[in-house]
Protein backbone atom coordinates (compact mmCIF):
# COMPACT_ATOMS: atom_id res chain seq x y z
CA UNK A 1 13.18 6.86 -12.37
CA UNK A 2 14.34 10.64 -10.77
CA UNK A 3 13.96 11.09 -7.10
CA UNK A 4 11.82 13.88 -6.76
CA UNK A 5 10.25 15.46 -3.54
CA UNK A 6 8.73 11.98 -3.44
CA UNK A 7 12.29 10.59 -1.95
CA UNK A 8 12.71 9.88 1.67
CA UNK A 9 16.32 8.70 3.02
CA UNK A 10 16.43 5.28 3.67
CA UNK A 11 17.62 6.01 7.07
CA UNK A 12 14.46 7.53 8.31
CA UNK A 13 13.07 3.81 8.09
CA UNK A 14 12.46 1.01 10.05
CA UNK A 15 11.17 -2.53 8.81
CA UNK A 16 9.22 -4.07 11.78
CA UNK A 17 7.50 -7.32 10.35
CA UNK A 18 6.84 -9.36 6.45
CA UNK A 19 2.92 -8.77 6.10
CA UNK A 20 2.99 -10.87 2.90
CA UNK A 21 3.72 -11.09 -0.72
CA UNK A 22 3.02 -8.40 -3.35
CA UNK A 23 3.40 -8.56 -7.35
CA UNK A 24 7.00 -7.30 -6.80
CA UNK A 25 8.65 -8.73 -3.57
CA UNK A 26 7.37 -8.64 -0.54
CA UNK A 27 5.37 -6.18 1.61
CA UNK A 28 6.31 -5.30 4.97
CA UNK A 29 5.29 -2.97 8.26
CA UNK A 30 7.45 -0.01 9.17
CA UNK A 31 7.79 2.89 10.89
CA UNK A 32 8.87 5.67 9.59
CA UNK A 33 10.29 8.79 11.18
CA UNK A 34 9.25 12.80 9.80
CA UNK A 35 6.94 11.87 6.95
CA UNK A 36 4.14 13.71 8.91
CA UNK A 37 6.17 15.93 11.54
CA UNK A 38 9.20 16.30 11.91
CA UNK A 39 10.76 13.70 14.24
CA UNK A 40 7.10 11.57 14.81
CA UNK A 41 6.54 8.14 13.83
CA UNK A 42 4.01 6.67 11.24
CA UNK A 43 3.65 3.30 10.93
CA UNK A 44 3.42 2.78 7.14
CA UNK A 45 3.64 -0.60 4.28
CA UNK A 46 6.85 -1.08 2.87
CA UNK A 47 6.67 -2.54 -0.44
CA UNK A 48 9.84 -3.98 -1.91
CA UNK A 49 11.15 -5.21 -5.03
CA UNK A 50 12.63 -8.61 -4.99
CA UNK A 51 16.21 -9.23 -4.98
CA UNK A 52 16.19 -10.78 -7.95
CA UNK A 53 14.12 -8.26 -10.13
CA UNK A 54 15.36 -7.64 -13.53
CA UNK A 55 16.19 -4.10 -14.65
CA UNK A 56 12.97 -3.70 -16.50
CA UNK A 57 11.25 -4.93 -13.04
CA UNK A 58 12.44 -2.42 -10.60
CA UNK A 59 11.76 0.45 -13.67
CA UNK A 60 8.26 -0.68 -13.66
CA UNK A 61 8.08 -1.22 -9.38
CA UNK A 62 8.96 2.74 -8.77
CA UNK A 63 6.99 3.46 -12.46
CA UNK A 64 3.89 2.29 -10.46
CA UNK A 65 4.56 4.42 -7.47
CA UNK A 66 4.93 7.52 -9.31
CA UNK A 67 1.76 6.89 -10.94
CA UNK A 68 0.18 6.80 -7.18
CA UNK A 69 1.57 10.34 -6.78
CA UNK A 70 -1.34 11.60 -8.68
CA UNK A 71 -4.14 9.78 -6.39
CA UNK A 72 -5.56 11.83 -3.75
CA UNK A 73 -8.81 9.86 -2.85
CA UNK A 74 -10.15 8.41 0.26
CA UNK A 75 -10.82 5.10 -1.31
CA UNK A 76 -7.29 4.76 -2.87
CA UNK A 77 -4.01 3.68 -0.66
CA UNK A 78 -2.09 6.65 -0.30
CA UNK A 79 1.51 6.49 -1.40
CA UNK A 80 3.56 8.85 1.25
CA UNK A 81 7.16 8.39 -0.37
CA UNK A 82 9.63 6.18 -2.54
CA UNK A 83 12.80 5.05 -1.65
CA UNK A 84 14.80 4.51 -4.44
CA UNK A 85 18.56 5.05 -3.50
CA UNK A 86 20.34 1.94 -2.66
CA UNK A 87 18.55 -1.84 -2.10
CA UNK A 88 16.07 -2.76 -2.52
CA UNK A 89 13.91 0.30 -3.17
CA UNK A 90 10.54 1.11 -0.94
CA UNK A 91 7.42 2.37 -1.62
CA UNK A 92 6.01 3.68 1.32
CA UNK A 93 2.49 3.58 1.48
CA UNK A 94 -0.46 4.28 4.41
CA UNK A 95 -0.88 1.06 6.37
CA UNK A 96 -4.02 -0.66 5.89
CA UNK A 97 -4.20 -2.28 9.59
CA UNK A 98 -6.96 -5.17 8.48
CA UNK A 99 -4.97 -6.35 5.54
CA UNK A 100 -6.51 -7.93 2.27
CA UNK A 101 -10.52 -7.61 1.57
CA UNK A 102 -10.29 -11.50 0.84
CA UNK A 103 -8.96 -12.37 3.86
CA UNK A 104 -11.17 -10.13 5.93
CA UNK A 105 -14.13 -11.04 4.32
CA UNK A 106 -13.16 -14.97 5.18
CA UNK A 107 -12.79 -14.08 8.81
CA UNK A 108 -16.18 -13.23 8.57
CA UNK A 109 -17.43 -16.41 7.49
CA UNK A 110 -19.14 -18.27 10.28
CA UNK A 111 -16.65 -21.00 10.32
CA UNK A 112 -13.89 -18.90 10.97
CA UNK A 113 -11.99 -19.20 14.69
CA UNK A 114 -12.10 -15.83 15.50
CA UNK A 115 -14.77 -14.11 13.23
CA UNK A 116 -15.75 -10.59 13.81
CA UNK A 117 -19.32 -9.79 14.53
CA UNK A 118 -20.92 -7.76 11.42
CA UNK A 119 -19.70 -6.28 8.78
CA UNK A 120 -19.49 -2.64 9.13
CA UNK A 121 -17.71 -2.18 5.51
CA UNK A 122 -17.57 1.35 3.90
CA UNK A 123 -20.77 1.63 1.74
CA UNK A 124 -19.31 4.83 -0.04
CA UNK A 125 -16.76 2.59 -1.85
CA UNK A 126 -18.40 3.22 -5.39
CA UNK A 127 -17.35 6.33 -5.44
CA UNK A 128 -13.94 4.55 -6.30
CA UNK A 129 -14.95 3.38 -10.14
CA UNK A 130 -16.24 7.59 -10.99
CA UNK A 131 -12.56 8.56 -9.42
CA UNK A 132 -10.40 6.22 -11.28
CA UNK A 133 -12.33 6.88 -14.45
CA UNK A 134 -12.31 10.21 -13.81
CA UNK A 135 -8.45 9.86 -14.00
CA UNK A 136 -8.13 7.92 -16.76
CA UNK A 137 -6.85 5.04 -14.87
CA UNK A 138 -7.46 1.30 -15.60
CA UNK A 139 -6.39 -1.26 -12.53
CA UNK A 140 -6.12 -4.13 -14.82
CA UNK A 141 -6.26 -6.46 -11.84
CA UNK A 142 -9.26 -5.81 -9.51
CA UNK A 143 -9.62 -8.74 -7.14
CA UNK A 144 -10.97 -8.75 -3.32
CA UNK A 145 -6.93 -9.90 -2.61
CA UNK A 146 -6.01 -6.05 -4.16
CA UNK A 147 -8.47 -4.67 -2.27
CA UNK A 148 -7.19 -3.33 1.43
CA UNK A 149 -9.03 -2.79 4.57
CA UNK A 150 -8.24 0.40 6.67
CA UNK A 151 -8.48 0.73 10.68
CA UNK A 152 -12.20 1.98 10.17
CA UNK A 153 -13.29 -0.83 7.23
CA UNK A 154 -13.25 1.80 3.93
């Protein structure tokens, strides 16, 4: 992997809590300072690699983030920069404030404590599959628990 205008300094982050596991380590909520304007604050996802990632590993953890540099669609998480000086490397991506589309979907069930009233889920979300094939791009593991949920349910 080559930083590229992709690279932001590891100091202009801020880790703020663990919002669960991912394939590669875990993922976390940050804050990171100038990725939009210069000195604001975005809250982003911090995925990490885990500590004890092989070579190989970490090669294919910032391989996948370069491959979100080429995705500019509504319906995709948008990768906003890579860490990958020092340990463990980032991938800074927009923070999807509901979380996983399997766990949002079970807060929905009746049963659940605190369920939310409707379901006011993005019905433009097919327009996903034409992008990604569009692009050439195969997921390889489509589930509801890779599936994220944005502030305003897309």
């Amino acid at each position: 992997y080559i930083p590229d205008e992709w690279e932001v300094s590891r100091e202009k982050i801020t880790v703020i809590r663990e919002l669960g596991q991912g394939s590669f380590g875990m993922v976390y909520e940050g804050l990171a300072v100038g990725l939009v304007a210069e000195g604001e604050e975005t809250k982003v996802a911090l995925k990490t690699v885990n500590e004890l990632a092989t070579m190989r590993e970490r090669i294919e953890f910032l391989n996948e983030a370069s491959v979100m540099k080429a995705f500019k669609c509504h319906h995709v998480v948008r990768l906003l920069g890579v860490v990958s000086q020092g340990q463990p490397a980032l991938v800074i991506m927009e923070l999807m404030t509901r979380g996983d589309l399997k766990s949002y979907l079970r807060s929905l069930r009746p049963d659940a404590k605190e369920g939310l009233a409707g379901c006011p889920m993005s019905k433009r979300a097919p327009t996903l599959f034409p992008y990604l094939n569009a692009n050439k791009f195969v997921h390889r593991d489509l589930a509801a628990r890779n599936c994220m949920v944005s502030e305003d349910f897309t």
